[in-house]
PDB file of N, CA and C in Angstrom:
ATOM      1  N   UNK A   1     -12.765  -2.208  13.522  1.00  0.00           N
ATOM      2  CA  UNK A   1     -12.584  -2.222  14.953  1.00  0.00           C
ATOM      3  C   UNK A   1     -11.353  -1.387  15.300  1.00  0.00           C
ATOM      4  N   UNK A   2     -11.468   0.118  15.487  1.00  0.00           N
ATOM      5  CA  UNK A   2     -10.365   0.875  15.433  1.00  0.00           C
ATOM      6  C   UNK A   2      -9.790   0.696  17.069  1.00  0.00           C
ATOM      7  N   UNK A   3      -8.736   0.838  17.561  1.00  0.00           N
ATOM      8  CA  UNK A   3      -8.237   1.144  18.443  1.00  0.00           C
ATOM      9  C   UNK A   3      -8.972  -0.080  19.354  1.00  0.00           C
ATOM     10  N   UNK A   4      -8.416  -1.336  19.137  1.00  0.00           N
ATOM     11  CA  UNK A   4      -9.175  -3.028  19.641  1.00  0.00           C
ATOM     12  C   UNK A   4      -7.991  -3.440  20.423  1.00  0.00           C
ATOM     13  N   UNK A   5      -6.531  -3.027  20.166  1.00  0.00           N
ATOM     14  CA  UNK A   5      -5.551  -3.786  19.890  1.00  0.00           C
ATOM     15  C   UNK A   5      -5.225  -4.759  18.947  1.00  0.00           C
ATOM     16  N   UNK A   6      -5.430  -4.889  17.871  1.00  0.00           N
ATOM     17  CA  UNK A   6      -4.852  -5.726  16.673  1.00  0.00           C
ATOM     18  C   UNK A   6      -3.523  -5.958  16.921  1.00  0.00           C
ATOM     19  N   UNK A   7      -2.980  -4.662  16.416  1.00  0.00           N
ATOM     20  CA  UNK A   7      -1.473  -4.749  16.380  1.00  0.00           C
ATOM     21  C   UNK A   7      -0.269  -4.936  17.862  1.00  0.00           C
ATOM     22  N   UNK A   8      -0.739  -4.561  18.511  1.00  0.00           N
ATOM     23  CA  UNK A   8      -0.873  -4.680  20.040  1.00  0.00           C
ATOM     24  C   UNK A   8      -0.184  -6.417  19.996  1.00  0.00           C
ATOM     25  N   UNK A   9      -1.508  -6.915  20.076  1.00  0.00           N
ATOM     26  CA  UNK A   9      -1.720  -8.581  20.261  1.00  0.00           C
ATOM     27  C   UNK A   9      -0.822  -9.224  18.993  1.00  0.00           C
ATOM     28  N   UNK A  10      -0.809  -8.454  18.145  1.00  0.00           N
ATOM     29  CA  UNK A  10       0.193  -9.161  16.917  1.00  0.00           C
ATOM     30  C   UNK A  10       1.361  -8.968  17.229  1.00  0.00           C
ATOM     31  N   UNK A  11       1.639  -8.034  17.661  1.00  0.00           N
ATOM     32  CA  UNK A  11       3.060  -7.910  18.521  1.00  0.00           C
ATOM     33  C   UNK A  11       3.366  -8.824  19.399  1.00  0.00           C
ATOM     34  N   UNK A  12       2.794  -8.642  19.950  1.00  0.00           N
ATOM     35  CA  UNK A  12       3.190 -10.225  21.107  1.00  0.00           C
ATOM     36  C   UNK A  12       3.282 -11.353  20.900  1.00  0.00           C
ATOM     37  N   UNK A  13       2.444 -11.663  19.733  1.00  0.00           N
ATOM     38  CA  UNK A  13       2.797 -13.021  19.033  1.00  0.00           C
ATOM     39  C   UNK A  13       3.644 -12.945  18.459  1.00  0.00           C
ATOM     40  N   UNK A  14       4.319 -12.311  17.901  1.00  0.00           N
ATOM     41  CA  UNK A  14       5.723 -12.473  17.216  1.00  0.00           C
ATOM     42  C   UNK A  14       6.578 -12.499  18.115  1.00  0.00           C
ATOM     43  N   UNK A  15       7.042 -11.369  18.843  1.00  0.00           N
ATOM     44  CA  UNK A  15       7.735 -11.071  20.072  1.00  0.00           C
ATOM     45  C   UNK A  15       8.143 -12.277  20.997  1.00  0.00           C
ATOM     46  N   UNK A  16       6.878 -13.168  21.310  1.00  0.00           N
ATOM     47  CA  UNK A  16       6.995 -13.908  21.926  1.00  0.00           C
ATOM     48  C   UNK A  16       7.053 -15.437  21.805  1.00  0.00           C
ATOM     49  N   UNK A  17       6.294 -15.574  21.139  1.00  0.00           N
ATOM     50  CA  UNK A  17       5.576 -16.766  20.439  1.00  0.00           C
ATOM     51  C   UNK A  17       5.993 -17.349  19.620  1.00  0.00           C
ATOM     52  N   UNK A  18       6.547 -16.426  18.787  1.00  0.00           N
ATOM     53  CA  UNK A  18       7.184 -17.376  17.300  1.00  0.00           C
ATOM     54  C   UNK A  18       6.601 -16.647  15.967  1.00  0.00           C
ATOM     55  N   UNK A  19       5.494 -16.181  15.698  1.00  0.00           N
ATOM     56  CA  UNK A  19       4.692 -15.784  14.663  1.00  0.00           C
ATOM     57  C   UNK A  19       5.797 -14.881  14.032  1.00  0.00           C
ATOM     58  N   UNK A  20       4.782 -15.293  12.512  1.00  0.00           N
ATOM     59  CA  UNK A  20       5.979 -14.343  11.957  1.00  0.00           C
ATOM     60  C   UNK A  20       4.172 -13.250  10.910  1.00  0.00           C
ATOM     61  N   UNK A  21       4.616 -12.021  10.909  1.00  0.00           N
ATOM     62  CA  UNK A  21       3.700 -11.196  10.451  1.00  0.00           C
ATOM     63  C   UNK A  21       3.331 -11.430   9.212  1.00  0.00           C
ATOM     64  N   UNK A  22       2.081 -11.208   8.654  1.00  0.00           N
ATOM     65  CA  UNK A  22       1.984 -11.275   7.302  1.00  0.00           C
ATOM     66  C   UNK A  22       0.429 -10.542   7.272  1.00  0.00           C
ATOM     67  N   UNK A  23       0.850  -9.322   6.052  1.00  0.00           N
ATOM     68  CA  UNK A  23      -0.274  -8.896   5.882  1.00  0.00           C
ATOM     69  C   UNK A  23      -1.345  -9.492   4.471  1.00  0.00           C
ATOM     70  N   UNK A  24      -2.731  -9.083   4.539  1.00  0.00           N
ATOM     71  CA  UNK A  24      -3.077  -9.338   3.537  1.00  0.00           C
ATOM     72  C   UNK A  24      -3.529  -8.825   2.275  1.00  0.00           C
ATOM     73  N   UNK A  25      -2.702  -8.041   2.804  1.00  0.00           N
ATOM     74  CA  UNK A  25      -2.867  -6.793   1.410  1.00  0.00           C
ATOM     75  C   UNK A  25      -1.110  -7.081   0.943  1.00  0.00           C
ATOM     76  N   UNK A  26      -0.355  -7.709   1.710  1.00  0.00           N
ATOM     77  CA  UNK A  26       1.210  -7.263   1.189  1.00  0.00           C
ATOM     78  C   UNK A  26       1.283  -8.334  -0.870  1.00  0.00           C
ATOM     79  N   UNK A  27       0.507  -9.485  -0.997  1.00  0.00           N
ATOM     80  CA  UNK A  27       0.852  -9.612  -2.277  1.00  0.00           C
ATOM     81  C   UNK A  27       0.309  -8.490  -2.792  1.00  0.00           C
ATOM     82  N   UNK A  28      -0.886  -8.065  -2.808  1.00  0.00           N
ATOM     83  CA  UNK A  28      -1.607  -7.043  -3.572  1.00  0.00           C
ATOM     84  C   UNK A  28      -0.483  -5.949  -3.804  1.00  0.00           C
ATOM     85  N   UNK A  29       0.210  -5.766  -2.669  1.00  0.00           N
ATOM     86  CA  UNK A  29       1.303  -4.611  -3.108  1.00  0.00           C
ATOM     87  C   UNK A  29       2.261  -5.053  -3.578  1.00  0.00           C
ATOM     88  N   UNK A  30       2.798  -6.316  -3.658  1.00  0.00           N
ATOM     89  CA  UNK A  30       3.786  -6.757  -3.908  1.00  0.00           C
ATOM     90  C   UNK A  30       3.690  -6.934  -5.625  1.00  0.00           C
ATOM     91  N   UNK A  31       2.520  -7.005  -5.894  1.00  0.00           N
ATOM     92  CA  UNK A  31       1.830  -7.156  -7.728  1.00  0.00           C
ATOM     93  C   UNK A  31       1.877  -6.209  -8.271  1.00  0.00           C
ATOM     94  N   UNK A  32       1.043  -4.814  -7.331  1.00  0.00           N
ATOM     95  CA  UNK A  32       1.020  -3.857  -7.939  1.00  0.00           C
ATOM     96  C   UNK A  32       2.465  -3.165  -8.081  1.00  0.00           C
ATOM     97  N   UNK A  33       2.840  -3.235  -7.756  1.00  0.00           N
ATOM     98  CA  UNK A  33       4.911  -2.698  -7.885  1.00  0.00           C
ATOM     99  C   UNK A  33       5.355  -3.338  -8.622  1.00  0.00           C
ATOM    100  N   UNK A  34       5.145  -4.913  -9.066  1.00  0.00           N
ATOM    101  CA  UNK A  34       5.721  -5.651 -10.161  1.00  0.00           C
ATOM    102  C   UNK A  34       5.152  -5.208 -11.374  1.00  0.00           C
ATOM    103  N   UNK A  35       4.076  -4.585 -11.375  1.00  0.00           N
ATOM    104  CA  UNK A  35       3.360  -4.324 -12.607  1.00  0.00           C
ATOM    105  C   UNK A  35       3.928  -2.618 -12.908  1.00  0.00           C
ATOM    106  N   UNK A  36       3.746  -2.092 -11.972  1.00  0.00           N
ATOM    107  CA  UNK A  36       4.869  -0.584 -12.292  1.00  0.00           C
ATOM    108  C   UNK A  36       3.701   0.378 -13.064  1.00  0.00           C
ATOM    109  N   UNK A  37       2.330   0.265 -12.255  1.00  0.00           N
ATOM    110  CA  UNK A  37       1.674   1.414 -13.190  1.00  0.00           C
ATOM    111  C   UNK A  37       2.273   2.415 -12.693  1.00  0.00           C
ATOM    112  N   UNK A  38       1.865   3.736 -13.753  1.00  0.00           N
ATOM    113  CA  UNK A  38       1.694   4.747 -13.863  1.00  0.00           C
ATOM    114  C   UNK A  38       1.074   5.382 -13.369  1.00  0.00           C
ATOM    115  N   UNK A  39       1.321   6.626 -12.550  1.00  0.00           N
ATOM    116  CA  UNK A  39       0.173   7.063 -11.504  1.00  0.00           C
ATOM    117  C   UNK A  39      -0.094   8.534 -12.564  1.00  0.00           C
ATOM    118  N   UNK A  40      -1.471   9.138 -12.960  1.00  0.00           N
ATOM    119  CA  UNK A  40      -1.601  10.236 -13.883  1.00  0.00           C
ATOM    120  C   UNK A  40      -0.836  10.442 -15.169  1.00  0.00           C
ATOM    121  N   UNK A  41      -0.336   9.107 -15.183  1.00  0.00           N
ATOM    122  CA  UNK A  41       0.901   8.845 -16.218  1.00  0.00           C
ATOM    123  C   UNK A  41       2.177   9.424 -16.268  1.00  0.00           C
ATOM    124  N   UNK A  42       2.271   9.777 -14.825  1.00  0.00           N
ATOM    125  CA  UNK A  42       3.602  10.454 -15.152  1.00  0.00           C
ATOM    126  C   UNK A  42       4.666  10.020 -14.197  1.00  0.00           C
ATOM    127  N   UNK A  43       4.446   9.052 -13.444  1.00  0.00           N
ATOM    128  CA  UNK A  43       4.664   8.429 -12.252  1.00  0.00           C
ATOM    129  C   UNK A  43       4.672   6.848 -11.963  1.00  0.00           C
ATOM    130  N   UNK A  44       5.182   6.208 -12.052  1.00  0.00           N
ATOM    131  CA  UNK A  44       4.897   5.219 -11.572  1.00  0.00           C
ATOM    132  C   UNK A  44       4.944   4.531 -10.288  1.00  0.00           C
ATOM    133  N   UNK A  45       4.765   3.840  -9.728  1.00  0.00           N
ATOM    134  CA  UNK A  45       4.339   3.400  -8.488  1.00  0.00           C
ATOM    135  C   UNK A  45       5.660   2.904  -7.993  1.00  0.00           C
ATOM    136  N   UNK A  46       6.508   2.186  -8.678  1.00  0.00           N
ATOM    137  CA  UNK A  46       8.041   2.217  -7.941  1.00  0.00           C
ATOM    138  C   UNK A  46       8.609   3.139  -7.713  1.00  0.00           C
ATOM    139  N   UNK A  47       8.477   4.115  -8.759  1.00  0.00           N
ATOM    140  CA  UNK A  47       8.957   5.635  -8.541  1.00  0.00           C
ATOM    141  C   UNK A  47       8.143   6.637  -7.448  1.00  0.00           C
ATOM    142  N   UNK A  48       7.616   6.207  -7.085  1.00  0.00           N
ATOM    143  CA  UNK A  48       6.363   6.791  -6.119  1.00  0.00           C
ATOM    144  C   UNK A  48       7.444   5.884  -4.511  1.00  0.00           C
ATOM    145  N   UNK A  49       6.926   4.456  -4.918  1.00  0.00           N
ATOM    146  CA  UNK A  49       7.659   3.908  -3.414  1.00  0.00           C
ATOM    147  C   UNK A  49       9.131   4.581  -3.086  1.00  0.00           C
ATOM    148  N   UNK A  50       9.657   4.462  -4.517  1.00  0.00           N
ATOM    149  CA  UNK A  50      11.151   4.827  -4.270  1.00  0.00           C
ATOM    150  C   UNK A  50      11.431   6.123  -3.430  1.00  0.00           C
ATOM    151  N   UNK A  51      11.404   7.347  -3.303  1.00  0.00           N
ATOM    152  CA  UNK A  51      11.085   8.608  -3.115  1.00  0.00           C
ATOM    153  C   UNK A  51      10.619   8.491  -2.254  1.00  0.00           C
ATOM    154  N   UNK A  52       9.586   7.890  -1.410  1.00  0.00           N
ATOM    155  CA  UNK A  52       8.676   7.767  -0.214  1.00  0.00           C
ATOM    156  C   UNK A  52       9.512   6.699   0.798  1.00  0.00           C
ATOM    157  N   UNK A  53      10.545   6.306   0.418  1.00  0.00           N
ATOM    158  CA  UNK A  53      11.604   4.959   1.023  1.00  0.00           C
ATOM    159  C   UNK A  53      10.688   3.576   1.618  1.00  0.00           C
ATOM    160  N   UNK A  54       9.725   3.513   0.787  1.00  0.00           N
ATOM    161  CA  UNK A  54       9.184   2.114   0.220  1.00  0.00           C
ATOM    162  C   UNK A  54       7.923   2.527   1.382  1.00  0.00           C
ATOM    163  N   UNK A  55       7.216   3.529   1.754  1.00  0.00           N
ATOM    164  CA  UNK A  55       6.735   3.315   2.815  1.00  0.00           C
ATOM    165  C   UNK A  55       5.017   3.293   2.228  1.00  0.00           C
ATOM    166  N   UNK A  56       4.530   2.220   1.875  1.00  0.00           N
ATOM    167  CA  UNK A  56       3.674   2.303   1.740  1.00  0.00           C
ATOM    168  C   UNK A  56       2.004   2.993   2.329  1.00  0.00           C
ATOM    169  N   UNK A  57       2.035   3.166   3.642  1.00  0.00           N
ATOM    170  CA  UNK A  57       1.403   3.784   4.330  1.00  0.00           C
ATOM    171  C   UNK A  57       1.630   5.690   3.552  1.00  0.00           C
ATOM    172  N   UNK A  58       2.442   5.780   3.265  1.00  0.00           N
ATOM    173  CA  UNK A  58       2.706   7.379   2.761  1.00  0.00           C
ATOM    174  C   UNK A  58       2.729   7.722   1.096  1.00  0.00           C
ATOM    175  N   UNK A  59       2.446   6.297   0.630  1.00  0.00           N
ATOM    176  CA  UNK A  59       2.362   6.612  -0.840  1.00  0.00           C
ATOM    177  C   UNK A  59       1.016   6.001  -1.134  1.00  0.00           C
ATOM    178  N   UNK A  60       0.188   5.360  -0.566  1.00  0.00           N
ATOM    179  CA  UNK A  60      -1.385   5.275  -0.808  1.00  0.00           C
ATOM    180  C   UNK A  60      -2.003   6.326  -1.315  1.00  0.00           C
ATOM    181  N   UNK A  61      -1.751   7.772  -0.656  1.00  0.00           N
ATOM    182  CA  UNK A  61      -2.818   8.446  -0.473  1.00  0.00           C
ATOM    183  C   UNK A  61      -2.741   9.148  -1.846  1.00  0.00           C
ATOM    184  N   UNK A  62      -1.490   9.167  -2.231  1.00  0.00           N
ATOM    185  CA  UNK A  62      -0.970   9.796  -3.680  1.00  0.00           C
ATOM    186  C   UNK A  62      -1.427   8.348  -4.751  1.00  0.00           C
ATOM    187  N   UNK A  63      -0.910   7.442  -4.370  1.00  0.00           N
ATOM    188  CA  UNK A  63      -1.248   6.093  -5.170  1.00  0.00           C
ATOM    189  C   UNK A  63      -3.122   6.201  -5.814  1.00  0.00           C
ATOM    190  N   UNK A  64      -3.770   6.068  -4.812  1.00  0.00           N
ATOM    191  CA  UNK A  64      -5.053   6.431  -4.453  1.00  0.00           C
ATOM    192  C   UNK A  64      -5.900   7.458  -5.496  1.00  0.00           C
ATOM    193  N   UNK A  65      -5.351   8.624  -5.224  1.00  0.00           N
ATOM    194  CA  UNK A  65      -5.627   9.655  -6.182  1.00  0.00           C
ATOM    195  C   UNK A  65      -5.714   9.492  -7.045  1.00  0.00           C
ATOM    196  N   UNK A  66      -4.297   9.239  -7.793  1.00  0.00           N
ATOM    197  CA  UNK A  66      -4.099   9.110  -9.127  1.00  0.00           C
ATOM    198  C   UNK A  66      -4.663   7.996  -9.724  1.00  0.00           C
ATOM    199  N   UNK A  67      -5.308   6.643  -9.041  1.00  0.00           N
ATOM    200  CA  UNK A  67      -6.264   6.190  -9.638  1.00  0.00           C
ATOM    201  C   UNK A  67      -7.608   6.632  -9.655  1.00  0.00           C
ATOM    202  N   UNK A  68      -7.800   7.584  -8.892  1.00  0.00           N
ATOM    203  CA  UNK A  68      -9.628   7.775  -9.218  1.00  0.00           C
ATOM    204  C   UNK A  68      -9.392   8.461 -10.461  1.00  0.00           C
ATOM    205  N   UNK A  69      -8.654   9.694 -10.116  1.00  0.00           N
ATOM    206  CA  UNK A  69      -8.231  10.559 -11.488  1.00  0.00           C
ATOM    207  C   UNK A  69      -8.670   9.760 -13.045  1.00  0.00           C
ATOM    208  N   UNK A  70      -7.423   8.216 -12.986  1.00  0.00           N
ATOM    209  CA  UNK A  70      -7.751   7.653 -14.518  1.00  0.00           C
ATOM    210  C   UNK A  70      -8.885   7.130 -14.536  1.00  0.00           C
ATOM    211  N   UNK A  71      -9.046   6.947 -13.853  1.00  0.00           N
ATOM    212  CA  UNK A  71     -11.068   5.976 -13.577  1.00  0.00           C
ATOM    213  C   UNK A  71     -12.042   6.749 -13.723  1.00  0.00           C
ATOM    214  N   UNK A  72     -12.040   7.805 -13.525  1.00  0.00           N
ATOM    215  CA  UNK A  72     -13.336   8.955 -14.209  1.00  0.00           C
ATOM    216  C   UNK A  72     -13.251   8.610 -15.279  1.00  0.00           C
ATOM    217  N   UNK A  73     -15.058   8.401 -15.394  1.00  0.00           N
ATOM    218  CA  UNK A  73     -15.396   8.507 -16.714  1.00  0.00           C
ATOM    219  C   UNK A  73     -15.068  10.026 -18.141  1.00  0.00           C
ATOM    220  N   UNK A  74     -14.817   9.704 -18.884  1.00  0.00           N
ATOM    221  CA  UNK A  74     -15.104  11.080 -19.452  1.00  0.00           C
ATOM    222  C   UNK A  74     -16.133  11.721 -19.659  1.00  0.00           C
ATOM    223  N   UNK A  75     -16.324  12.941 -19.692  1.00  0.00           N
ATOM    224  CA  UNK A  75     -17.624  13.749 -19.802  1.00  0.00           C
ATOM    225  C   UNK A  75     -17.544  14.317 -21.090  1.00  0.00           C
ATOM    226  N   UNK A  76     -18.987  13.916 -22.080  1.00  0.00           N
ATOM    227  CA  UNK A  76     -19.361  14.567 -22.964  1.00  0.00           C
ATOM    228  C   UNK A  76     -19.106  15.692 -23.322  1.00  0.00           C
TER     229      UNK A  76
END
Protein backbone atom coordinates (compact mmCIF):
# COMPACT_ATOMS: atom_id res chain seq x y z
CA UNK A 1 0.00 0.00 0.00
CA UNK A 2 2.46 2.65 -1.28
CA UNK A 3 1.86 6.22 -0.52
CA UNK A 4 -1.47 5.20 2.24
CA UNK A 5 0.12 7.21 4.92
CA UNK A 6 1.71 4.56 7.16
CA UNK A 7 4.35 6.60 8.33
CA UNK A 8 2.33 9.71 8.33
CA UNK A 9 -0.17 8.10 11.00
CA UNK A 10 2.86 6.50 12.84
CA UNK A 11 4.08 9.76 13.34
CA UNK A 12 1.35 11.01 15.09
CA UNK A 13 1.15 8.30 17.31
CA UNK A 14 4.31 8.80 18.69
CA UNK A 15 4.28 12.55 18.48
CA UNK A 16 1.28 12.58 20.21
CA UNK A 17 0.06 9.71 21.84
CA UNK A 18 2.77 8.08 23.52
CA UNK A 19 3.81 5.20 21.00
CA UNK A 20 7.02 4.38 20.78
CA UNK A 21 8.18 2.98 17.03
CA UNK A 22 9.21 -0.39 16.36
CA UNK A 23 9.96 -1.96 13.24
CA UNK A 24 9.65 -5.47 12.18
CA UNK A 25 12.38 -6.10 10.40
CA UNK A 26 14.68 -4.09 13.15
CA UNK A 27 15.63 -7.67 15.13
CA UNK A 28 16.27 -9.20 11.73
CA UNK A 29 18.83 -6.38 11.39
CA UNK A 30 19.78 -6.27 14.63
CA UNK A 31 20.95 -10.39 14.13
CA UNK A 32 22.19 -9.92 11.00
CA UNK A 33 24.98 -7.27 12.29
CA UNK A 34 25.54 -9.49 15.34
CA UNK A 35 26.40 -12.23 13.10
CA UNK A 36 28.86 -9.90 10.90
CA UNK A 37 28.54 -11.74 7.50
CA UNK A 38 30.58 -11.13 4.86
CA UNK A 39 29.25 -9.47 1.91
CA UNK A 40 31.29 -11.22 -1.50
CA UNK A 41 33.62 -12.00 1.25
CA UNK A 42 35.27 -9.12 1.41
CA UNK A 43 33.02 -7.01 3.44
CA UNK A 44 31.17 -7.43 6.13
CA UNK A 45 27.96 -6.03 7.04
CA UNK A 46 29.19 -3.89 10.09
CA UNK A 47 31.75 -2.69 7.88
CA UNK A 48 29.20 -1.98 5.26
CA UNK A 49 26.81 -0.16 8.13
CA UNK A 50 29.85 1.50 9.46
CA UNK A 51 30.86 3.58 6.25
CA UNK A 52 27.14 4.10 5.32
CA UNK A 53 26.70 5.78 9.19
CA UNK A 54 24.46 2.85 10.18
CA UNK A 55 21.90 3.79 7.58
CA UNK A 56 20.33 0.90 6.73
CA UNK A 57 18.01 2.03 4.01
CA UNK A 58 21.52 2.79 1.96
CA UNK A 59 23.31 -0.37 2.67
CA UNK A 60 20.47 -2.93 1.61
CA UNK A 61 20.92 -2.45 -1.83
CA UNK A 62 24.75 -3.35 -1.60
CA UNK A 63 23.80 -5.85 1.37
CA UNK A 64 21.27 -7.38 -1.15
CA UNK A 65 23.61 -7.94 -3.97
CA UNK A 66 26.17 -9.46 -2.41
CA UNK A 67 23.85 -12.05 -1.23
CA UNK A 68 22.37 -13.14 -4.49
CA UNK A 69 26.00 -13.12 -5.77
CA UNK A 70 26.88 -16.08 -2.89
CA UNK A 71 23.53 -17.82 -3.51
CA UNK A 72 24.04 -18.61 -7.18
CA UNK A 73 24.27 -21.82 -7.80
CA UNK A 74 27.46 -22.86 -9.51
CA UNK A 75 27.49 -23.68 -13.10
CA UNK A 76 28.95 -26.78 -14.51
Amino acid sequence: MAHAGKDTAGAHLIDNHGYTRYGCADPVKEHAYLLDVRVNGSISLSMLLEILDYDWDRAAPSWDAGMRKRSKPATP
